[in-house]
Structure formats: structure tokens, C-alpha cells
N, C-alpha and C. Protein backbone atom coordinates (compact mmCIF):
# COMPACT_ATOMS: atom_id res chain seq x y z
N UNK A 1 -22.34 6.14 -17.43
CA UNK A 1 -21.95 4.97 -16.67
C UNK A 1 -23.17 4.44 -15.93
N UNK A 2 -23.50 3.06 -16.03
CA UNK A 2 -24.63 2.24 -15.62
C UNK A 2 -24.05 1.49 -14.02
N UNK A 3 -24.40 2.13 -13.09
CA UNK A 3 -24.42 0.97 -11.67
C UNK A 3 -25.30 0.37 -11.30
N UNK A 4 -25.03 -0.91 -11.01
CA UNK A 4 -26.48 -1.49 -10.58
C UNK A 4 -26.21 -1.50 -9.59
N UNK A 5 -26.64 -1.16 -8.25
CA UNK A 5 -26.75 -1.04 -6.59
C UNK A 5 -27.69 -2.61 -6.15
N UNK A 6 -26.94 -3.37 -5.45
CA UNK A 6 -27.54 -4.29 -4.79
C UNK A 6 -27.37 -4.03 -3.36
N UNK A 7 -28.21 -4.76 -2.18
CA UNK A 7 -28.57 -5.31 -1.21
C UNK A 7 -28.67 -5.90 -0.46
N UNK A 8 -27.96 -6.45 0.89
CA UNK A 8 -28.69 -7.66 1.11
C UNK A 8 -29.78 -8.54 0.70
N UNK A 9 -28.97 -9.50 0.15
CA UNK A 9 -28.92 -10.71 -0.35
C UNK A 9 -29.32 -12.10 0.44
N UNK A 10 -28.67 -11.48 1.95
CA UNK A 10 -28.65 -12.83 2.37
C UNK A 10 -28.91 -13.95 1.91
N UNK A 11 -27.73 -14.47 1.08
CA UNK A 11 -27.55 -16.23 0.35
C UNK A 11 -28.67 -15.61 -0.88
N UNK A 12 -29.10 -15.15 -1.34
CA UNK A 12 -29.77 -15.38 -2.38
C UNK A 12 -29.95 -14.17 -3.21
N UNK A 13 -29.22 -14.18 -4.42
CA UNK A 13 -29.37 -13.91 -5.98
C UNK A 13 -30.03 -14.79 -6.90
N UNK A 14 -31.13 -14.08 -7.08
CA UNK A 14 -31.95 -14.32 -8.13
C UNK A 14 -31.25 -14.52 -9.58
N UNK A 15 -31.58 -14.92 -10.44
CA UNK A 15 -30.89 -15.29 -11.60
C UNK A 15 -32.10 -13.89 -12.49
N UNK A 16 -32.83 -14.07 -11.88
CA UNK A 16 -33.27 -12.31 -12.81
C UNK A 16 -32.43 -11.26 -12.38
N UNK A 17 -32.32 -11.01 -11.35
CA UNK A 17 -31.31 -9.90 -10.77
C UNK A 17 -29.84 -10.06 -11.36
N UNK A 18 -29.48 -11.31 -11.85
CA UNK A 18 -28.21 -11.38 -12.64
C UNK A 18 -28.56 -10.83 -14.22
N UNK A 19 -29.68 -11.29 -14.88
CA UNK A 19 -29.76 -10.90 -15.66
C UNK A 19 -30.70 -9.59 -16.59
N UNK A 20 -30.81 -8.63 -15.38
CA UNK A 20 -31.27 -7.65 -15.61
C UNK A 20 -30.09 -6.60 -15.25
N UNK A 21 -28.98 -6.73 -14.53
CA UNK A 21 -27.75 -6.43 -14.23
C UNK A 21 -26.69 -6.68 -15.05
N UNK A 22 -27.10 -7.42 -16.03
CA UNK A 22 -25.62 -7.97 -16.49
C UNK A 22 -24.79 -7.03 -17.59
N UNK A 23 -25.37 -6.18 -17.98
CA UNK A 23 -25.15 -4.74 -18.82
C UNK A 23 -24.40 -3.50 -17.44
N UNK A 24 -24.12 -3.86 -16.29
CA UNK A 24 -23.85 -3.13 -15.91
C UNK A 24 -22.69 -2.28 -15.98
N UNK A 25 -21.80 -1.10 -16.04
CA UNK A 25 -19.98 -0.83 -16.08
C UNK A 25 -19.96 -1.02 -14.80
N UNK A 26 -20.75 -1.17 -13.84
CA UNK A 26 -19.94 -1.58 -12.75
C UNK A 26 -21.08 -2.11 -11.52
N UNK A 27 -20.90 -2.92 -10.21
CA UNK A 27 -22.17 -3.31 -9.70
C UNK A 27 -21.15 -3.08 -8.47
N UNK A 28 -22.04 -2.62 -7.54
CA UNK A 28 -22.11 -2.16 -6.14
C UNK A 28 -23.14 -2.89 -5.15
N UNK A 29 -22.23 -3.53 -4.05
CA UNK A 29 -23.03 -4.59 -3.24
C UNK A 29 -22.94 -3.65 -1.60
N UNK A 30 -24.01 -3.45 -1.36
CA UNK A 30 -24.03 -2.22 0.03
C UNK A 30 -23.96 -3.28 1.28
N UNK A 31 -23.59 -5.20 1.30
CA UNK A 31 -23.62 -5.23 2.26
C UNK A 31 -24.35 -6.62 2.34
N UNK A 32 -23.79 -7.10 4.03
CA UNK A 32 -25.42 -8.41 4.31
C UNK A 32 -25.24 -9.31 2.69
N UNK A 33 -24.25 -9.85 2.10
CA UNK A 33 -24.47 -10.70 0.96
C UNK A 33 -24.16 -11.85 1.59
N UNK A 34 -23.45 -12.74 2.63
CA UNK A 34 -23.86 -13.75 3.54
C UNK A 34 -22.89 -15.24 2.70
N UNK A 35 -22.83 -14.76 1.56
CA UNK A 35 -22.25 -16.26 0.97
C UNK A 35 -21.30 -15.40 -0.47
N UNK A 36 -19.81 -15.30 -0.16
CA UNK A 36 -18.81 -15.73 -0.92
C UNK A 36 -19.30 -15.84 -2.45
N UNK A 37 -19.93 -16.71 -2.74
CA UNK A 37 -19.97 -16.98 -3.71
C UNK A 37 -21.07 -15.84 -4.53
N UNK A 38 -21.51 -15.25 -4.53
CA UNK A 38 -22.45 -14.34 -4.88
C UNK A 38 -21.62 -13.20 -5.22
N UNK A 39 -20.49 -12.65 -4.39
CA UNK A 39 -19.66 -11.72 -4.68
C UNK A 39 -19.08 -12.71 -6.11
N UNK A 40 -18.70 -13.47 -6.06
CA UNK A 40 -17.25 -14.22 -6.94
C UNK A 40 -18.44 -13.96 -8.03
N UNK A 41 -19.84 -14.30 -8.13
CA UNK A 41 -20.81 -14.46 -9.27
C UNK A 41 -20.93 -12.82 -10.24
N UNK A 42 -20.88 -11.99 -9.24
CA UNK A 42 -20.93 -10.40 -9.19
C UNK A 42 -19.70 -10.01 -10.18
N UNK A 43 -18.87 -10.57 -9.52
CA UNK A 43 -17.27 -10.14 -10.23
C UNK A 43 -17.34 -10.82 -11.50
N UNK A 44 -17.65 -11.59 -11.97
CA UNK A 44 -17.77 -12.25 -13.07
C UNK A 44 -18.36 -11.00 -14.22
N UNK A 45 -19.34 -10.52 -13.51
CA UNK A 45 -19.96 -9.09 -14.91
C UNK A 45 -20.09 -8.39 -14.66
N UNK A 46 -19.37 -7.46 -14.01
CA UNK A 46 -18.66 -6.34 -13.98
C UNK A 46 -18.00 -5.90 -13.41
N UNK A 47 -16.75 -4.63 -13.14
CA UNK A 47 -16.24 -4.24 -11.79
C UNK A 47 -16.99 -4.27 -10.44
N UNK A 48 -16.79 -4.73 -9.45
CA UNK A 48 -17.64 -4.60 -8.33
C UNK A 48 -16.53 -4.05 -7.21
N UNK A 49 -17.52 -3.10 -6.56
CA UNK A 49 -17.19 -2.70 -5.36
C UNK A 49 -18.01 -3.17 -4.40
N UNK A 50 -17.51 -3.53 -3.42
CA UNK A 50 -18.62 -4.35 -2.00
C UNK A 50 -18.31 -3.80 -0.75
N UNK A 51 -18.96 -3.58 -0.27
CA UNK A 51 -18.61 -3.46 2.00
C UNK A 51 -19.39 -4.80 2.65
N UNK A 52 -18.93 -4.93 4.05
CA UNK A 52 -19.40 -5.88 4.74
C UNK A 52 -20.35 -5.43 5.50
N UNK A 53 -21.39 -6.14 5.55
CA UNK A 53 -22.74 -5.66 6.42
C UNK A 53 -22.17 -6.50 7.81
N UNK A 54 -23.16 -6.32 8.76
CA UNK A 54 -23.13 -6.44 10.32
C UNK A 54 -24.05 -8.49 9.96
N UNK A 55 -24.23 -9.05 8.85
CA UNK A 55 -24.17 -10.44 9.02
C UNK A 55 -23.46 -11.26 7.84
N UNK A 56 -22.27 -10.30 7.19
CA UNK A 56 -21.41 -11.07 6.65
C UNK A 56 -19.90 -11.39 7.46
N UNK A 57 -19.69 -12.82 7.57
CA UNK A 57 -18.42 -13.19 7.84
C UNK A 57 -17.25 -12.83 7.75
N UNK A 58 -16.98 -12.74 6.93
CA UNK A 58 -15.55 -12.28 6.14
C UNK A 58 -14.62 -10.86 6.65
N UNK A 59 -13.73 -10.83 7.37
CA UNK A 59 -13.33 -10.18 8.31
C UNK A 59 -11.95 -9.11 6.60
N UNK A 60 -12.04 -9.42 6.09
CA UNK A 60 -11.12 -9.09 4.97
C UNK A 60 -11.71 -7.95 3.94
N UNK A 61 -12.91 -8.21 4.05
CA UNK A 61 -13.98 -7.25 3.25
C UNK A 61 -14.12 -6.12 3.92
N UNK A 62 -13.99 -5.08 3.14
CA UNK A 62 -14.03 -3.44 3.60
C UNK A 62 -15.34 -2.90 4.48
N UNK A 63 -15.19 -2.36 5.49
CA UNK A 63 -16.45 -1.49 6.23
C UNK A 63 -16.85 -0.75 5.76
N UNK A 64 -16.30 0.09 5.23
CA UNK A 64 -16.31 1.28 3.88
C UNK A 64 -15.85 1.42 3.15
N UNK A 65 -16.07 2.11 2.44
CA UNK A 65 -15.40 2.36 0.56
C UNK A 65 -15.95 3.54 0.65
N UNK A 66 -14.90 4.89 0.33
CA UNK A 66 -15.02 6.13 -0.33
C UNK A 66 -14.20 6.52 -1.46
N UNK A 67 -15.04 7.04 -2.27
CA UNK A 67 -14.36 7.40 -3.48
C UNK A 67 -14.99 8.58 -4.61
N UNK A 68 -14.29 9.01 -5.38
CA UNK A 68 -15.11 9.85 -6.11
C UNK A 68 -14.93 9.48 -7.74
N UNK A 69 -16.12 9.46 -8.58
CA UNK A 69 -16.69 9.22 -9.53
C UNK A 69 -17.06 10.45 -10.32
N UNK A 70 -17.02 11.32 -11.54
CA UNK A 70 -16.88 12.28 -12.01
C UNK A 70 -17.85 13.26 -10.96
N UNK A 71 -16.29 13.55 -10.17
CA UNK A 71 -16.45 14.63 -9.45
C UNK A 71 -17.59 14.63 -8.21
N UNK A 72 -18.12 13.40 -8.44
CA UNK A 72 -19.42 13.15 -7.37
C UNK A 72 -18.46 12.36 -6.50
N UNK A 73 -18.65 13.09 -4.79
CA UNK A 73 -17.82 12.04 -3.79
C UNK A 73 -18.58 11.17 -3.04
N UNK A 74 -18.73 9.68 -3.21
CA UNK A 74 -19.23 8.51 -3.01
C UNK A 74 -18.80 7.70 -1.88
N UNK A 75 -19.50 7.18 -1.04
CA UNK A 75 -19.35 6.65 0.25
C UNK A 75 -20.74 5.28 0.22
N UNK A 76 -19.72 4.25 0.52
CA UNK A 76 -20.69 2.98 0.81
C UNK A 76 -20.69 2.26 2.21
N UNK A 77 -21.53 2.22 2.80
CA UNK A 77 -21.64 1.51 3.91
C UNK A 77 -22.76 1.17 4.51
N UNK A 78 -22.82 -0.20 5.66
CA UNK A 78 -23.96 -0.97 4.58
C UNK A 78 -25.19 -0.14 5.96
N UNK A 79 -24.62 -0.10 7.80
CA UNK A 79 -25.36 0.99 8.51
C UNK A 79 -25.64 2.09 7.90
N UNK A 80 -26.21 2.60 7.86
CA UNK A 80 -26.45 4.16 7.92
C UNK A 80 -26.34 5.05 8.72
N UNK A 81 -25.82 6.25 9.07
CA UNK A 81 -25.38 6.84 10.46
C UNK A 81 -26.30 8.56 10.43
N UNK A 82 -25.98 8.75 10.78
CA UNK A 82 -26.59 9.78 10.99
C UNK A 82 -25.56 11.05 11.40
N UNK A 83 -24.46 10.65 11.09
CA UNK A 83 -23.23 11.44 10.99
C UNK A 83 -22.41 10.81 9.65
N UNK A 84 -22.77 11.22 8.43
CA UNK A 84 -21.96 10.72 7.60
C UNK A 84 -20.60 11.21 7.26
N UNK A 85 -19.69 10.65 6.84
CA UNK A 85 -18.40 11.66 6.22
C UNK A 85 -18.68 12.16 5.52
N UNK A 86 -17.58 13.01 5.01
CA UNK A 86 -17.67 14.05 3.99
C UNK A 86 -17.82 13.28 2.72
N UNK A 87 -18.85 13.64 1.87
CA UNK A 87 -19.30 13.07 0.76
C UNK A 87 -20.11 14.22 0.62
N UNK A 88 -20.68 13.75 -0.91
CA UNK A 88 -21.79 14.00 -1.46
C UNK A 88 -23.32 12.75 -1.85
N UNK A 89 -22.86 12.11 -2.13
CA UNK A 89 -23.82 10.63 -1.99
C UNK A 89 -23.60 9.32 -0.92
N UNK A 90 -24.17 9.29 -0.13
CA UNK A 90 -24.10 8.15 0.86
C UNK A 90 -25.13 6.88 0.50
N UNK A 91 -24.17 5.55 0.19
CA UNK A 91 -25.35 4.99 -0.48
C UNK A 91 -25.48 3.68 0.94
N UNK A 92 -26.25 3.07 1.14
CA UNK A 92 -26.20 1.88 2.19
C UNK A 92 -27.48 1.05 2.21
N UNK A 93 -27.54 0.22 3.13
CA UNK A 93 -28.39 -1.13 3.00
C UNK A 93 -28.97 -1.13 4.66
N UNK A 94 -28.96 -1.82 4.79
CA UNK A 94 -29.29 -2.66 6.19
C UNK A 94 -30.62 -2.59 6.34
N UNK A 95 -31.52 -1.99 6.25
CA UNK A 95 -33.04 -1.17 6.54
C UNK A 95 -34.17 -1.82 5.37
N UNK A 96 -33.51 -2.41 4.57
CA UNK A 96 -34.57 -3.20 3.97
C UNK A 96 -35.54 -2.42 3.17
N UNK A 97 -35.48 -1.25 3.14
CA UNK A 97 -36.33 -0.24 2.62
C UNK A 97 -35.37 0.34 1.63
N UNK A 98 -36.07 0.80 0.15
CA UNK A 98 -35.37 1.53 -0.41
C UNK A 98 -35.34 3.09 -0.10
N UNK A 99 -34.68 4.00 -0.52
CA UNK A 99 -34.25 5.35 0.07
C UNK A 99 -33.91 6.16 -1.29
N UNK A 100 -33.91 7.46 -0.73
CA UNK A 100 -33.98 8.82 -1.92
C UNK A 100 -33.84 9.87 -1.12
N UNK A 101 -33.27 10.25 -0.02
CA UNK A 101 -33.40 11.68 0.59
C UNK A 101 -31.93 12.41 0.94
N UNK A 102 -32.39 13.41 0.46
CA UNK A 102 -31.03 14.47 0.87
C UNK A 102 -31.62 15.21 1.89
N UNK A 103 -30.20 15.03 3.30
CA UNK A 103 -30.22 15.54 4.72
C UNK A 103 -28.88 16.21 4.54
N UNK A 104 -28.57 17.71 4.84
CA UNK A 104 -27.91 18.62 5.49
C UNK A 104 -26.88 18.36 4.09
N UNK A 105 -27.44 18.54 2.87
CA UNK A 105 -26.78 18.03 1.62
C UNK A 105 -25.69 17.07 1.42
N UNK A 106 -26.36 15.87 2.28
CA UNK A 106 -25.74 14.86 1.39
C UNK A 106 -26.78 13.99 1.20
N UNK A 107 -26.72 13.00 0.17
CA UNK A 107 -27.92 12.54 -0.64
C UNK A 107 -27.50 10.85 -0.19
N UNK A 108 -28.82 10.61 0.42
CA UNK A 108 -28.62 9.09 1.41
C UNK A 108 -29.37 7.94 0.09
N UNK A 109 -28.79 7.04 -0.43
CA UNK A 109 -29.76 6.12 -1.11
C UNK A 109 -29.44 4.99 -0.81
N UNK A 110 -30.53 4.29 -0.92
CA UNK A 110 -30.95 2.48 -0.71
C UNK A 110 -31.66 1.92 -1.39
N UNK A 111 -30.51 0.87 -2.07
CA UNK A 111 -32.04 0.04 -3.32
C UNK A 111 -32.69 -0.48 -2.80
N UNK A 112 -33.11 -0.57 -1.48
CA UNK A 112 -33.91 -1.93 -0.93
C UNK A 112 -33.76 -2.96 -0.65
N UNK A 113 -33.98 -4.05 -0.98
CA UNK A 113 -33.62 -5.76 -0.30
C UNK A 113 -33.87 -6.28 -1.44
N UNK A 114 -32.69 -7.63 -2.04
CA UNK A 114 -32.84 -8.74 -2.27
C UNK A 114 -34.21 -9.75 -1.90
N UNK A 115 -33.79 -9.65 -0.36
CA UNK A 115 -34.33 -10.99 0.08
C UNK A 115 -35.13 -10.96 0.78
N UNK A 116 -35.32 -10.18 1.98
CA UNK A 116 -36.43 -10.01 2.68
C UNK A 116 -36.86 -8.28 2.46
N UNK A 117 -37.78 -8.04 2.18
CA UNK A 117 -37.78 -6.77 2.25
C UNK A 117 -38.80 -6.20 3.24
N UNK A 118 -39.00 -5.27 3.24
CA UNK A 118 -39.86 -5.30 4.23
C UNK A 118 -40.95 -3.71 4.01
N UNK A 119 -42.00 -3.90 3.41
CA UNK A 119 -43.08 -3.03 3.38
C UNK A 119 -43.05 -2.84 1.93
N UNK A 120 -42.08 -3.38 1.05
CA UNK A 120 -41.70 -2.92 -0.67
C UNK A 120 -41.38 -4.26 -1.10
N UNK A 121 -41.81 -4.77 -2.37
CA UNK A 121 -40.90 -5.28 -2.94
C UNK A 121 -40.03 -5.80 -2.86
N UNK A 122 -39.18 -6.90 -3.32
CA UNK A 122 -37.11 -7.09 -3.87
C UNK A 122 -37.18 -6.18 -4.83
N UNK A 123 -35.78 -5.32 -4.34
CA UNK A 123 -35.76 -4.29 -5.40
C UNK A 123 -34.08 -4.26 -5.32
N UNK A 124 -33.63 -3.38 -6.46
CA UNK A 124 -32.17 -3.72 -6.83
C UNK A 124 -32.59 -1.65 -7.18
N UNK A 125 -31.04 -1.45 -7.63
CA UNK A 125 -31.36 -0.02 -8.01
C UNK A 125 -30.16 0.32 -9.43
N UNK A 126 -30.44 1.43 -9.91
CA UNK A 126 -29.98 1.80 -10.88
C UNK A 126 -29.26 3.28 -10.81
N UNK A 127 -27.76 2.98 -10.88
CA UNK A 127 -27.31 4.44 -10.33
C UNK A 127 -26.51 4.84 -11.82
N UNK A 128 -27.12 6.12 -12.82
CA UNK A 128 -26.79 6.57 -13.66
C UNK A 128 -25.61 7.87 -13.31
N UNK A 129 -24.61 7.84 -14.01
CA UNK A 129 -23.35 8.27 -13.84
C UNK A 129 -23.50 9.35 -15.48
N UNK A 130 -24.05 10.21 -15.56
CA UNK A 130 -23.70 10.99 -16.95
C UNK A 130 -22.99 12.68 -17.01
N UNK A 131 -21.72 12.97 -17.18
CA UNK A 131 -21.02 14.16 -17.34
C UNK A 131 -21.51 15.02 -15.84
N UNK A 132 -21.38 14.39 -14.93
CA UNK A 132 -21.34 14.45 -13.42
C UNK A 132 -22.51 14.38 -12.76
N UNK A 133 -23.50 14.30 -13.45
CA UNK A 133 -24.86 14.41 -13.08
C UNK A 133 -25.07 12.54 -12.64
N UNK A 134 -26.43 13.01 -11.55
CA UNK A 134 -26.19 11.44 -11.06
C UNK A 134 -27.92 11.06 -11.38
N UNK A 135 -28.64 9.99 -11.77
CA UNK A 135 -29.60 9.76 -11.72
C UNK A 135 -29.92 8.10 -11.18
N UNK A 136 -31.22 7.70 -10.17
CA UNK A 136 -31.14 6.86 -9.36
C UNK A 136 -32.43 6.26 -10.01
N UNK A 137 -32.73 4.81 -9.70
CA UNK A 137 -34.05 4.19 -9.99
C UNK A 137 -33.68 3.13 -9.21
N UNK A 138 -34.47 2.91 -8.39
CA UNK A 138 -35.54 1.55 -7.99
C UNK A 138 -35.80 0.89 -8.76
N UNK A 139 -35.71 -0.38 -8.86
CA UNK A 139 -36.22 -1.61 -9.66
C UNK A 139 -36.61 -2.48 -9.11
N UNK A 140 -38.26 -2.51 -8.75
CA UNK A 140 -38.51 -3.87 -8.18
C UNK A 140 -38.41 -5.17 -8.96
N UNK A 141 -38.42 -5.94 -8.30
CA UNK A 141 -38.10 -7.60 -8.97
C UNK A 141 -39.84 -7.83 -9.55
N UNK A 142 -40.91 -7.56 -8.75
CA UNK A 142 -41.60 -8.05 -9.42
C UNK A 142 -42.68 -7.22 -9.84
């Protein structure tokens, strides 16, 4: 199973980021996407799961999403805390930086930023799903 992990966005999807994504089984938005219409664009190619970051509007959109995926237990939210729930992968946004570290075994990741990033790249990420095993990539835009 192919996820593509997006980012704050704020208002802006790239039309490469659509179409380097568009093979995805499913796309995951950690947050901060700012404009409606980007989700509706998202849903169009593939299942999407989304949370609301601390500068999206939309009072209807989930704070979190937990769930488990062959046997891996998955948690999205777009802060990062430093007390996570019970999971095994904590994936989130806000920080503009992409991420890779496992603390007190649970495994924290961040594709980075869309739109502003800050010290890296626009980068999007790649979350591989194979017979429970999980594998992650960074993809910068340029």
C-alpha cells in the first residue's frame, strides 16, 4: 500500500505534487491545508484521510484520526505533543521540517511543507504499507 503524506499547504498545491501523487491507495493531509478546495482536489485520487491544523477554518474536520493499518497503530495530528497516545506511528505537520525519529517507541514522522518550508525544501512524503512492515521517504519538490 502506497501513502502519499502531505503538509501544510497553506492555499497551495502544486500540480506536480498532484501528479507525482496521483498513483497513490490512499493520501493523508497532516493539516494547515487553508482552502476546501484542495481537500475536494485530494479526494478526487484517492481515499483521503485529513485533520485540521491550528490555521484551518473548518470547525467539522477532525483534530485527530487514529487508526490501525496492518497491524501498525496510526495516529494523525497536525501539533506534535510530546505526550502522544497510544500508537505506534505518530505522523504530523505544523514544524515545517520533515521528521524520522523514534522517542520512547513510538515513531514521530513529518513530510515537511508544501509551502513554506523552512531550512529544507517543499517536500511531500511516501509512506509504504507492505505485510506490516512500514517504509517512509521524503520527496522533495525540487
Amino acid at each position: 500500500m502506497r501513502i502519499a503524506v502531505i503538509s501544510d499547504t497553506h492555499n497551495r498545491l502544486p500540480d506536480t505534487v498532484i501528479e507525482r501523487i496521483r498513483d497513490a491507495d490512499e493520501i493523508w493531509h497532516l493539516g494547515d491545508v487553508c482552502d476546501e478546495r484542495i481537500i475536494v482536489s485530494l479526494g478526487k485520487l484517492a481515499p483521503l484521510r485529513h485533520v485540521r491544523g491550528n490555521c484551518d477554518p473548518e470547525p467539522d474536520w477532525p483534530l485527530t484520526l487514529s487508526f490501525e493499518l496492518q497491524g501498525i497503530r496510526f495516529h494523525l495530528e497536525h501539533i506534535p505533543t510530546s505526550y502522544p497516545p497510544d500508537c505506534d506511528v505518530f505522523l504530523h505537520g505544523h514544524t515545517h521540517v520533515a521528521r524520522d525519529e523514534t522517542i520512547k517507541g513510538v515513531r514521530f514522522l513529518n513530510p515537511g511543507c508544501i509551502s513554506r518550508p523552512k531550512s529544507q525544501p517543499p517536500s511531500f512524503a511516501w509512506l509504504i504499507l507492505e505485510n506490516g512492515t512500514l517504509s517512509w521517504k521524503v520527496m522533495p519538490l525540487q
